[in-house]
PDB file of N, CA and C in Angstrom:
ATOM      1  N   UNK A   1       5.879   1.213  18.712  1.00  0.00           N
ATOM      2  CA  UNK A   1       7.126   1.411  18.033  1.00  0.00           C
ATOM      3  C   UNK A   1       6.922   1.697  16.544  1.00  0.00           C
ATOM      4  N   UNK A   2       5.851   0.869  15.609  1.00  0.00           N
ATOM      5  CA  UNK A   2       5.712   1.131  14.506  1.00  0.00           C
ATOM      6  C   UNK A   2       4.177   1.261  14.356  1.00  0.00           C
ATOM      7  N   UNK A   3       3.302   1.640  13.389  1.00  0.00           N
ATOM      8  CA  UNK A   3       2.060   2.184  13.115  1.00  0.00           C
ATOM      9  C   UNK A   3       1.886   2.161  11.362  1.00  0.00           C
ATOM     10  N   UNK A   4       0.995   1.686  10.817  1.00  0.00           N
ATOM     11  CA  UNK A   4       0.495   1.852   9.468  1.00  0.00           C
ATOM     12  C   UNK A   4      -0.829   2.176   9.760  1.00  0.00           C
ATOM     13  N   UNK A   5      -1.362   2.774   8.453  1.00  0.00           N
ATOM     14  CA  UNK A   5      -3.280   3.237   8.544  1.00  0.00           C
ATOM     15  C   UNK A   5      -3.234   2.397   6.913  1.00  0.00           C
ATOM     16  N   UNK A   6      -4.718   2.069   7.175  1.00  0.00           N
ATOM     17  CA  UNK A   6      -5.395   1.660   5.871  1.00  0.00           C
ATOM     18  C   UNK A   6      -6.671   2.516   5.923  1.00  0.00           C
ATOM     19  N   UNK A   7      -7.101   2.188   4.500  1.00  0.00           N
ATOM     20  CA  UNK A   7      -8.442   3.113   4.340  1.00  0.00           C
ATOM     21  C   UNK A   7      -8.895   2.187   2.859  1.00  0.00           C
ATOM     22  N   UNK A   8      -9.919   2.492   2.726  1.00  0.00           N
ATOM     23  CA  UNK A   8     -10.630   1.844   1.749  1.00  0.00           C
ATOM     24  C   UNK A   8     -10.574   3.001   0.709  1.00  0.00           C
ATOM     25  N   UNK A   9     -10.448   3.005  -0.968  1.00  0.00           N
ATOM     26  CA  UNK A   9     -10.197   3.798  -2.222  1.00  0.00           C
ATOM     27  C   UNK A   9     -10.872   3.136  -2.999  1.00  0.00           C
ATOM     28  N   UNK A  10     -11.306   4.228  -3.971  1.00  0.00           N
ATOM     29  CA  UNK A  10     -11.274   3.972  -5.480  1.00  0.00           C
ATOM     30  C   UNK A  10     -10.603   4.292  -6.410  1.00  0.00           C
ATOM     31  N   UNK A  11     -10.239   3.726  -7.274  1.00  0.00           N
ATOM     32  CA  UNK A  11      -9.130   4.207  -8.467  1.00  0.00           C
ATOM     33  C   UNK A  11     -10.288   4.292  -9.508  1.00  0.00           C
ATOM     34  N   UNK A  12      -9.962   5.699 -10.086  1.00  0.00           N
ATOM     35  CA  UNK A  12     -10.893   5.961 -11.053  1.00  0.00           C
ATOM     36  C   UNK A  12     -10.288   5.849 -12.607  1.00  0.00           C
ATOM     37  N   UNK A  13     -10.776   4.332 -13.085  1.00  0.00           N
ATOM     38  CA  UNK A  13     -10.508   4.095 -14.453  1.00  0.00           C
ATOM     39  C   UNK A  13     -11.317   4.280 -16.021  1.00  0.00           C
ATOM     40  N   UNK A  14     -11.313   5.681 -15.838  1.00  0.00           N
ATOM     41  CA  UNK A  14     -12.491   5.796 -16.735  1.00  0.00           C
ATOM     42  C   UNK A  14     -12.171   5.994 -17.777  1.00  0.00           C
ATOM     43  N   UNK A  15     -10.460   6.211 -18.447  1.00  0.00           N
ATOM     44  CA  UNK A  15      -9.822   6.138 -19.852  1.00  0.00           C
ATOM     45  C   UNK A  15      -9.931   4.578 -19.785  1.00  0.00           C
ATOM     46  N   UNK A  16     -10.042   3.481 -19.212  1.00  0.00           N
ATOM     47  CA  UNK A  16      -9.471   2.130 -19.026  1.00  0.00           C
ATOM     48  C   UNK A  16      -8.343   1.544 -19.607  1.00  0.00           C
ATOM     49  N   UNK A  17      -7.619   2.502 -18.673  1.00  0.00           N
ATOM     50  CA  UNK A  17      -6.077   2.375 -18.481  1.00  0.00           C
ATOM     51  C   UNK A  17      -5.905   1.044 -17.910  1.00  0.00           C
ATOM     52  N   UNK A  18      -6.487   0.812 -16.995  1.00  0.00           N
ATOM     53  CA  UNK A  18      -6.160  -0.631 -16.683  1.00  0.00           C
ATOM     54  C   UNK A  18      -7.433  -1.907 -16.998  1.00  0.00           C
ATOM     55  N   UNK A  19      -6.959  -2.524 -18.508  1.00  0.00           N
ATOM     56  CA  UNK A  19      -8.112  -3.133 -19.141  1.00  0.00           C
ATOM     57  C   UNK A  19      -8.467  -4.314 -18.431  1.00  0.00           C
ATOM     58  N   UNK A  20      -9.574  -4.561 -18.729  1.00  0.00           N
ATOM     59  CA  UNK A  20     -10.495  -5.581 -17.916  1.00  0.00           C
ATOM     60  C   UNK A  20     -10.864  -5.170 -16.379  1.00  0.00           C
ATOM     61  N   UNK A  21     -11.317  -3.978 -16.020  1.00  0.00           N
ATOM     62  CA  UNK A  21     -11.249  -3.438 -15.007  1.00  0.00           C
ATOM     63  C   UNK A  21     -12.585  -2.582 -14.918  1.00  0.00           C
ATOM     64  N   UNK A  22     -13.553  -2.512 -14.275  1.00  0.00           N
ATOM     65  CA  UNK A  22     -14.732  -1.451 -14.344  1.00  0.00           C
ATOM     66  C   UNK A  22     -13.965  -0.088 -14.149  1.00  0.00           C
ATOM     67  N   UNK A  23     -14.375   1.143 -14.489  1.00  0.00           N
ATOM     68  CA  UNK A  23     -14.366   2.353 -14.429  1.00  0.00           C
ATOM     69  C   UNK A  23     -14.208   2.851 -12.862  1.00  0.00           C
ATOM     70  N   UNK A  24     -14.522   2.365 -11.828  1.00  0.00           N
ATOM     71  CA  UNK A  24     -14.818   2.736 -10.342  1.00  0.00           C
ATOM     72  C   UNK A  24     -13.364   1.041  -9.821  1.00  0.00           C
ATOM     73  N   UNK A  25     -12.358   1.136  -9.382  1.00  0.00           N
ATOM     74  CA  UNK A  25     -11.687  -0.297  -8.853  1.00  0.00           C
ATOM     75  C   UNK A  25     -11.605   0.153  -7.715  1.00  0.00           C
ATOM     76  N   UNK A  26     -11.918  -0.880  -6.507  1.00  0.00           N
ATOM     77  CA  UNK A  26     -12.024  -0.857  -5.636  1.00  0.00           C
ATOM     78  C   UNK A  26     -10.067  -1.172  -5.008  1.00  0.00           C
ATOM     79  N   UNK A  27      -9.882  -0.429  -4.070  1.00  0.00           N
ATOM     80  CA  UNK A  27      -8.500  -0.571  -3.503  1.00  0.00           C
ATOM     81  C   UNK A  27      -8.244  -0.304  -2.082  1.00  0.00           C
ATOM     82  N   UNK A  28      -7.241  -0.714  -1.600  1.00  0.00           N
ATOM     83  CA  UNK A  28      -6.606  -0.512  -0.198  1.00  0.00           C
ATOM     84  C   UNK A  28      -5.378   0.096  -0.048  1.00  0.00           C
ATOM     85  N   UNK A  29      -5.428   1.607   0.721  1.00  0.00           N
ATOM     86  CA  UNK A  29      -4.417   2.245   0.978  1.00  0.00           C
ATOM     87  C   UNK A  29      -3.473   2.346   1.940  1.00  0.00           C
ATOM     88  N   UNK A  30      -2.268   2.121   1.902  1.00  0.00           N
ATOM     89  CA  UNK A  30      -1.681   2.479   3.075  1.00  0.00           C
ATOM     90  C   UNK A  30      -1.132   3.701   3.426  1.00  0.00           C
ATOM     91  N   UNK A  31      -1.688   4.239   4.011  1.00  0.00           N
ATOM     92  CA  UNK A  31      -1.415   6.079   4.105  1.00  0.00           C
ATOM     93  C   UNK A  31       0.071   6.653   4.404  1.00  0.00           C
ATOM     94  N   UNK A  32       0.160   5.430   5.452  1.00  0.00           N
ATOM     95  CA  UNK A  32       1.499   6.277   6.122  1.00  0.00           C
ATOM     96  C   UNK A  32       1.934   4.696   6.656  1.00  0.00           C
ATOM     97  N   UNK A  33       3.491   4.724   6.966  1.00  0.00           N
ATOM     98  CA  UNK A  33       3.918   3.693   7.682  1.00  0.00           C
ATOM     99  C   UNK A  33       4.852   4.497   8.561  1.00  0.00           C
ATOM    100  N   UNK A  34       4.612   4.239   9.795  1.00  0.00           N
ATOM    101  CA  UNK A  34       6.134   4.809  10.590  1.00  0.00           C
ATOM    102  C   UNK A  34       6.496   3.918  12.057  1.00  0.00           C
ATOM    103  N   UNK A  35       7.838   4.992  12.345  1.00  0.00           N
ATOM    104  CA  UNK A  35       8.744   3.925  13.083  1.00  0.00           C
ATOM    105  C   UNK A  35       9.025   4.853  14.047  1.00  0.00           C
ATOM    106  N   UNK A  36       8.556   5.040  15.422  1.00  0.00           N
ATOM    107  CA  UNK A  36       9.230   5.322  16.413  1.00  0.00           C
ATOM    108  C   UNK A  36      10.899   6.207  16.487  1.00  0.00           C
ATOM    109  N   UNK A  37      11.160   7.542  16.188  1.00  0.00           N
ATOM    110  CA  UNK A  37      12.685   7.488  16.020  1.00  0.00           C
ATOM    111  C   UNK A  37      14.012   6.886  17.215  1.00  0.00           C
ATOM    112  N   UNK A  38      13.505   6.515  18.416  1.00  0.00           N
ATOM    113  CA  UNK A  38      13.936   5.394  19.058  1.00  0.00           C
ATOM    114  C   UNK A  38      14.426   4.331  18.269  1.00  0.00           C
ATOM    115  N   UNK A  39      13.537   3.720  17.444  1.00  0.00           N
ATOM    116  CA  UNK A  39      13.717   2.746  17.397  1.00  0.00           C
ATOM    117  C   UNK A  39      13.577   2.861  15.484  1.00  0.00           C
ATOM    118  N   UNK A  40      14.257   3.314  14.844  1.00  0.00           N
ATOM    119  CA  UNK A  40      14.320   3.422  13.267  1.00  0.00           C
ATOM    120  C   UNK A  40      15.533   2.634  13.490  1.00  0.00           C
ATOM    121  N   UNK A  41      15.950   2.101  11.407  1.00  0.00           N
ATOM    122  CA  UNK A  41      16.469   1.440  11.480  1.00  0.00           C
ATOM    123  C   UNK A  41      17.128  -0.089  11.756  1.00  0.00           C
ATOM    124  N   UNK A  42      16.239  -0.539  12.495  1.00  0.00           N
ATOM    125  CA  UNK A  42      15.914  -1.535  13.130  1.00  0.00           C
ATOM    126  C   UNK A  42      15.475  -2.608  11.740  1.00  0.00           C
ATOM    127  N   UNK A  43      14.780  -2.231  10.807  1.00  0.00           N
ATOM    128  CA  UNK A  43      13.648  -2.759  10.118  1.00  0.00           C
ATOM    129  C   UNK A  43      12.537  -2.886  10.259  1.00  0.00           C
ATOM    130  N   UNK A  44      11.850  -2.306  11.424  1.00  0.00           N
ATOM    131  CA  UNK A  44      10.773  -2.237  11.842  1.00  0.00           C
ATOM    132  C   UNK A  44       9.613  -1.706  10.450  1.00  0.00           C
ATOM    133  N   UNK A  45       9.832  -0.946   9.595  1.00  0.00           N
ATOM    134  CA  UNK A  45       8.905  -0.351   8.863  1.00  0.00           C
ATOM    135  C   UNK A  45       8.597  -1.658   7.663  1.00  0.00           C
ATOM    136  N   UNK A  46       9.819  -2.427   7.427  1.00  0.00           N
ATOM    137  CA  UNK A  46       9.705  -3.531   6.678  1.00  0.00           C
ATOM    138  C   UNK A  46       8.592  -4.338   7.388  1.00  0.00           C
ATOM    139  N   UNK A  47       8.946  -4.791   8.272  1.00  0.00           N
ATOM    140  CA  UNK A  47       7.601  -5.843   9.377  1.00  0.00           C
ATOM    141  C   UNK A  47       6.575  -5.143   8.908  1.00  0.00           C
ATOM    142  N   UNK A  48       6.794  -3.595   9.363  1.00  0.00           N
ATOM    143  CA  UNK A  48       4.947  -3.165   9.275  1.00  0.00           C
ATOM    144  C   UNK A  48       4.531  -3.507   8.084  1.00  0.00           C
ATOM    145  N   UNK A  49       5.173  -3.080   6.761  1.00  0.00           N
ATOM    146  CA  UNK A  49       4.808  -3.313   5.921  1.00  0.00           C
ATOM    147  C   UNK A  49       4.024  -4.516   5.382  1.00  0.00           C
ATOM    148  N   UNK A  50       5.127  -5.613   5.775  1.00  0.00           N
ATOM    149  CA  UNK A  50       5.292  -6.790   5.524  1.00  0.00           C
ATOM    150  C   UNK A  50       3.534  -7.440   6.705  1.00  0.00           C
ATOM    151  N   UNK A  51       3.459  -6.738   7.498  1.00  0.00           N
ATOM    152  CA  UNK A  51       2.305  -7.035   8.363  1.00  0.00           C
ATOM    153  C   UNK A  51       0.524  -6.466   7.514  1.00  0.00           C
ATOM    154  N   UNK A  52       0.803  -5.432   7.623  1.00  0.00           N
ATOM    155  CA  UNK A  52      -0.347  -4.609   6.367  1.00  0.00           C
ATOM    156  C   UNK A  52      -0.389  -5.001   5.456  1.00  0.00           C
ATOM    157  N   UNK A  53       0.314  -5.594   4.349  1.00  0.00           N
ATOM    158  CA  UNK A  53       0.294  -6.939   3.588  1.00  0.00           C
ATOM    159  C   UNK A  53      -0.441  -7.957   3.492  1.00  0.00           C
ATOM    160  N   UNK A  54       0.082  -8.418   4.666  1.00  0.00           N
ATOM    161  CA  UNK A  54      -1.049  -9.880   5.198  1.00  0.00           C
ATOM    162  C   UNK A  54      -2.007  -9.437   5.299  1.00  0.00           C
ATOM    163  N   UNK A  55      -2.415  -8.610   6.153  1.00  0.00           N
ATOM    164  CA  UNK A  55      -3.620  -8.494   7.149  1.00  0.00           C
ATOM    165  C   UNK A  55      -5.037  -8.092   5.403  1.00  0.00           C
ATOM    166  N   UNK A  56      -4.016  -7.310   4.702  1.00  0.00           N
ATOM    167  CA  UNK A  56      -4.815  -6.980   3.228  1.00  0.00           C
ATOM    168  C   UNK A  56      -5.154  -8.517   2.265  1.00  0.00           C
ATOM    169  N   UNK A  57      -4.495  -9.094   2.461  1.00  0.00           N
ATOM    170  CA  UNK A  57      -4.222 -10.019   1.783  1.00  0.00           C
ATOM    171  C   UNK A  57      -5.774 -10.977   2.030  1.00  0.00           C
ATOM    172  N   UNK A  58      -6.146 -11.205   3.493  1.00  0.00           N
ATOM    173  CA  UNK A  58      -6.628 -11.930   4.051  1.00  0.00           C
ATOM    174  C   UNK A  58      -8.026 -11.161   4.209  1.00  0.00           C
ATOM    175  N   UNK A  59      -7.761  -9.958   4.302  1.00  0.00           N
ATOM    176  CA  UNK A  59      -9.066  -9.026   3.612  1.00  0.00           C
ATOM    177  C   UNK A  59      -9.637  -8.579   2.214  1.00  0.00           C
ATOM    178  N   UNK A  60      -8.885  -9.199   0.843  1.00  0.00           N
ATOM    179  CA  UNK A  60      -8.921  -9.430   0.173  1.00  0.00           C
ATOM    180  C   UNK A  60     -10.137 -10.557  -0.162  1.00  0.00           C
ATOM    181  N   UNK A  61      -9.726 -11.368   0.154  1.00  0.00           N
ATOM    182  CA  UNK A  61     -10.248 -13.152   0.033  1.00  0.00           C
ATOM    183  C   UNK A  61     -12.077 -12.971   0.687  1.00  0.00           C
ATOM    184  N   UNK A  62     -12.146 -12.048   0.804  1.00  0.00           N
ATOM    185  CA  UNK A  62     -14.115 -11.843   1.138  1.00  0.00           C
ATOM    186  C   UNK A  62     -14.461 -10.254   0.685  1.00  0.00           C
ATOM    187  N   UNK A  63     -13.957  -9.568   0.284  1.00  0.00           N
ATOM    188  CA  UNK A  63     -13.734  -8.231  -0.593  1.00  0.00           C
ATOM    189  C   UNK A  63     -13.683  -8.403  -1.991  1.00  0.00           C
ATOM    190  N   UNK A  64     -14.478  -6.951  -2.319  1.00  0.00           N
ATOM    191  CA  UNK A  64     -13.995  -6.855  -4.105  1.00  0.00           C
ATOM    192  C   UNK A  64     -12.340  -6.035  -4.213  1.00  0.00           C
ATOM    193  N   UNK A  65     -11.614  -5.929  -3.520  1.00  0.00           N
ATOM    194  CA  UNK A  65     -10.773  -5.234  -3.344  1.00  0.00           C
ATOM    195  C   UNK A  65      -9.906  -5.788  -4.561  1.00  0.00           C
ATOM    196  N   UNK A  66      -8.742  -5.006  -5.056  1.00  0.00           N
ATOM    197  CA  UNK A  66      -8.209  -5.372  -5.899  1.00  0.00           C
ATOM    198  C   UNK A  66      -6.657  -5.113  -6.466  1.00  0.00           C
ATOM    199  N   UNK A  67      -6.618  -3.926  -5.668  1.00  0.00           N
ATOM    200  CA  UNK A  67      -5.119  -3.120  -5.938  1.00  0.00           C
ATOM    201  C   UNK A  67      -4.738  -3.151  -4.185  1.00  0.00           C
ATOM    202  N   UNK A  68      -3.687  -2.718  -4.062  1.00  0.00           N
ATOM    203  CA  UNK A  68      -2.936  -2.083  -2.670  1.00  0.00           C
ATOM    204  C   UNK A  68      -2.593  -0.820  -3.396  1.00  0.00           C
ATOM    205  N   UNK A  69      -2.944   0.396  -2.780  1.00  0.00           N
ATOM    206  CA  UNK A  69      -2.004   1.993  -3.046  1.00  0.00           C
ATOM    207  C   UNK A  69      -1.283   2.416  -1.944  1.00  0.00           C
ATOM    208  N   UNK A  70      -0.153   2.566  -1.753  1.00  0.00           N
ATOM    209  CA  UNK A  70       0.862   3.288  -1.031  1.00  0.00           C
ATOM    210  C   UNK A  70       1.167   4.277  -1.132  1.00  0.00           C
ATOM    211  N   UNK A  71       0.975   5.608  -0.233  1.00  0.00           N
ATOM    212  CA  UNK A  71       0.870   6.830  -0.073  1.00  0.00           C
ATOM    213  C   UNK A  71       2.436   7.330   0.381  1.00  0.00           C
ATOM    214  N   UNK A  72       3.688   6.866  -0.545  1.00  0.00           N
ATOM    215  CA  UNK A  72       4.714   7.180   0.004  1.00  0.00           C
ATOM    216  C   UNK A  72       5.662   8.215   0.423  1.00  0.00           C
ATOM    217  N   UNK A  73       6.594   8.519   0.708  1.00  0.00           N
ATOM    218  CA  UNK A  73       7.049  10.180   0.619  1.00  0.00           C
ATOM    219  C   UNK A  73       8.638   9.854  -0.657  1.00  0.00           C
ATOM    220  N   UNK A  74       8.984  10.842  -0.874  1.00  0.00           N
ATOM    221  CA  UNK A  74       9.645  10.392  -2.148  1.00  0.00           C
ATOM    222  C   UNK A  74      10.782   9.620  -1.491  1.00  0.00           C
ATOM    223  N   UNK A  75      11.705   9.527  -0.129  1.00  0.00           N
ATOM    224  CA  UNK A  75      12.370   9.154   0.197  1.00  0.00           C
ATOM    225  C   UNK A  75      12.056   7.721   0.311  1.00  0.00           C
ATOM    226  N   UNK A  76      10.832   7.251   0.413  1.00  0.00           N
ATOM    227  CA  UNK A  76      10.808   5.621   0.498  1.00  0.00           C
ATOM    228  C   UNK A  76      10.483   5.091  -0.870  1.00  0.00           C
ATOM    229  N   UNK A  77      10.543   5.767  -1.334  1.00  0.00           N
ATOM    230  CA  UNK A  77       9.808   5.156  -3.173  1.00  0.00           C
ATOM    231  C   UNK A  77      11.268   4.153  -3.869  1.00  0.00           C
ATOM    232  N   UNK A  78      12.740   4.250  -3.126  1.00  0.00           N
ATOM    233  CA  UNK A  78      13.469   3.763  -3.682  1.00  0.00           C
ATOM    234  C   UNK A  78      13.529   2.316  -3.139  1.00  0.00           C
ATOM    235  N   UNK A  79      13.129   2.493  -2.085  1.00  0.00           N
ATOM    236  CA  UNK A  79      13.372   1.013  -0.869  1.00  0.00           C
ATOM    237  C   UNK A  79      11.801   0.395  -1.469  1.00  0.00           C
ATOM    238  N   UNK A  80      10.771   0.888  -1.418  1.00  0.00           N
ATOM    239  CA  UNK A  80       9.700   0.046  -2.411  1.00  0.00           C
ATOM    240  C   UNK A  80       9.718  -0.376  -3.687  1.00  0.00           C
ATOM    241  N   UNK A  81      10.445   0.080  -4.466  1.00  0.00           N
ATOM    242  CA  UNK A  81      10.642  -0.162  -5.702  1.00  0.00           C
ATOM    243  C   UNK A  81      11.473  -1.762  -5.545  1.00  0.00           C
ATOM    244  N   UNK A  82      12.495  -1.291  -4.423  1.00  0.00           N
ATOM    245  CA  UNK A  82      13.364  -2.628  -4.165  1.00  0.00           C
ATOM    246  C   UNK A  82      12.380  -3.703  -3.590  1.00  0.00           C
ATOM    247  N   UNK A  83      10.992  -3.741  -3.331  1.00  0.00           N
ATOM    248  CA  UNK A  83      10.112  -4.148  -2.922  1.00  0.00           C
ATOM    249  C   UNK A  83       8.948  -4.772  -4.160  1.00  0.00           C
ATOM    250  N   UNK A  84       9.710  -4.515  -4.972  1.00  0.00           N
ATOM    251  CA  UNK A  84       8.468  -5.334  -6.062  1.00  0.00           C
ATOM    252  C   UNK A  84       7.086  -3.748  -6.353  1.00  0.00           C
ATOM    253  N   UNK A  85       7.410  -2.970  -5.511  1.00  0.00           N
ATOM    254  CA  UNK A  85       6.451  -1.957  -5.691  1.00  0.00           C
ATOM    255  C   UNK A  85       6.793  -0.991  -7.031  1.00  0.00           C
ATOM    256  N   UNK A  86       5.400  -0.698  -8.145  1.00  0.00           N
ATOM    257  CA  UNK A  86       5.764   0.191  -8.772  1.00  0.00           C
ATOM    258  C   UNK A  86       5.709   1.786  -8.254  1.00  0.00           C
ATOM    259  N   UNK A  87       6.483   2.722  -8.458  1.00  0.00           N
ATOM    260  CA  UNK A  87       6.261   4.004  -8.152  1.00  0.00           C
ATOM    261  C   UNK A  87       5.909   4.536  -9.518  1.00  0.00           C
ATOM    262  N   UNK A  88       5.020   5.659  -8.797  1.00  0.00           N
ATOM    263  CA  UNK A  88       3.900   6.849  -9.815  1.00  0.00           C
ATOM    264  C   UNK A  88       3.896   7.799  -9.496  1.00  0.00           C
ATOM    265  N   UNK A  89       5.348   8.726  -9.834  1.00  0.00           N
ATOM    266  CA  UNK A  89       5.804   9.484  -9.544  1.00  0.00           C
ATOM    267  C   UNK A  89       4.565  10.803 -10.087  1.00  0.00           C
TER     268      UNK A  89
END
């Protein structure tokens, strides 16, 4: 019904835009999240979310990992934002 991908990234900080940070930061992407059109609406993409979260979270805690990046389409950037997420437009 619903599906997310992760992938392993680097964010390349080599102005060190983000201080106290090596030049190479290690991160976790979520590429895509989707929902069955059966079954949209529902909230299902929230769970996923809310599931890829954890599962990062807990892969975090034995990783140098350090950021989450979300690969969004511009239509969800408003409902993440409502999510504590910054958008980079």
């Amino acid at each position: 019904m619903a599906f997310y991908t992760l992938s392993n990234i680097t964010i390349f900080n080599e102005f060190g835009k983000v201080k106290g940070y090596p030049k190479q930061i290690p991160a976790i992407l979520i590429g895509r999240i989707g929902v069955d059109i059966h079954h949209q609406g529902k909230g299902l993409s929230k769970q996923a979310l809310s599931d890829a979260l954890k599962g990062i979270k807990k892969f975090s805690l034995f990783s140098g990992m350090a950021f989450v990046v979300i690969d969004a389409k511009n239509e969800s950037l408003e409902i993440l934002s409502n999510l504590w997420f910054c958008a980079n437009r």
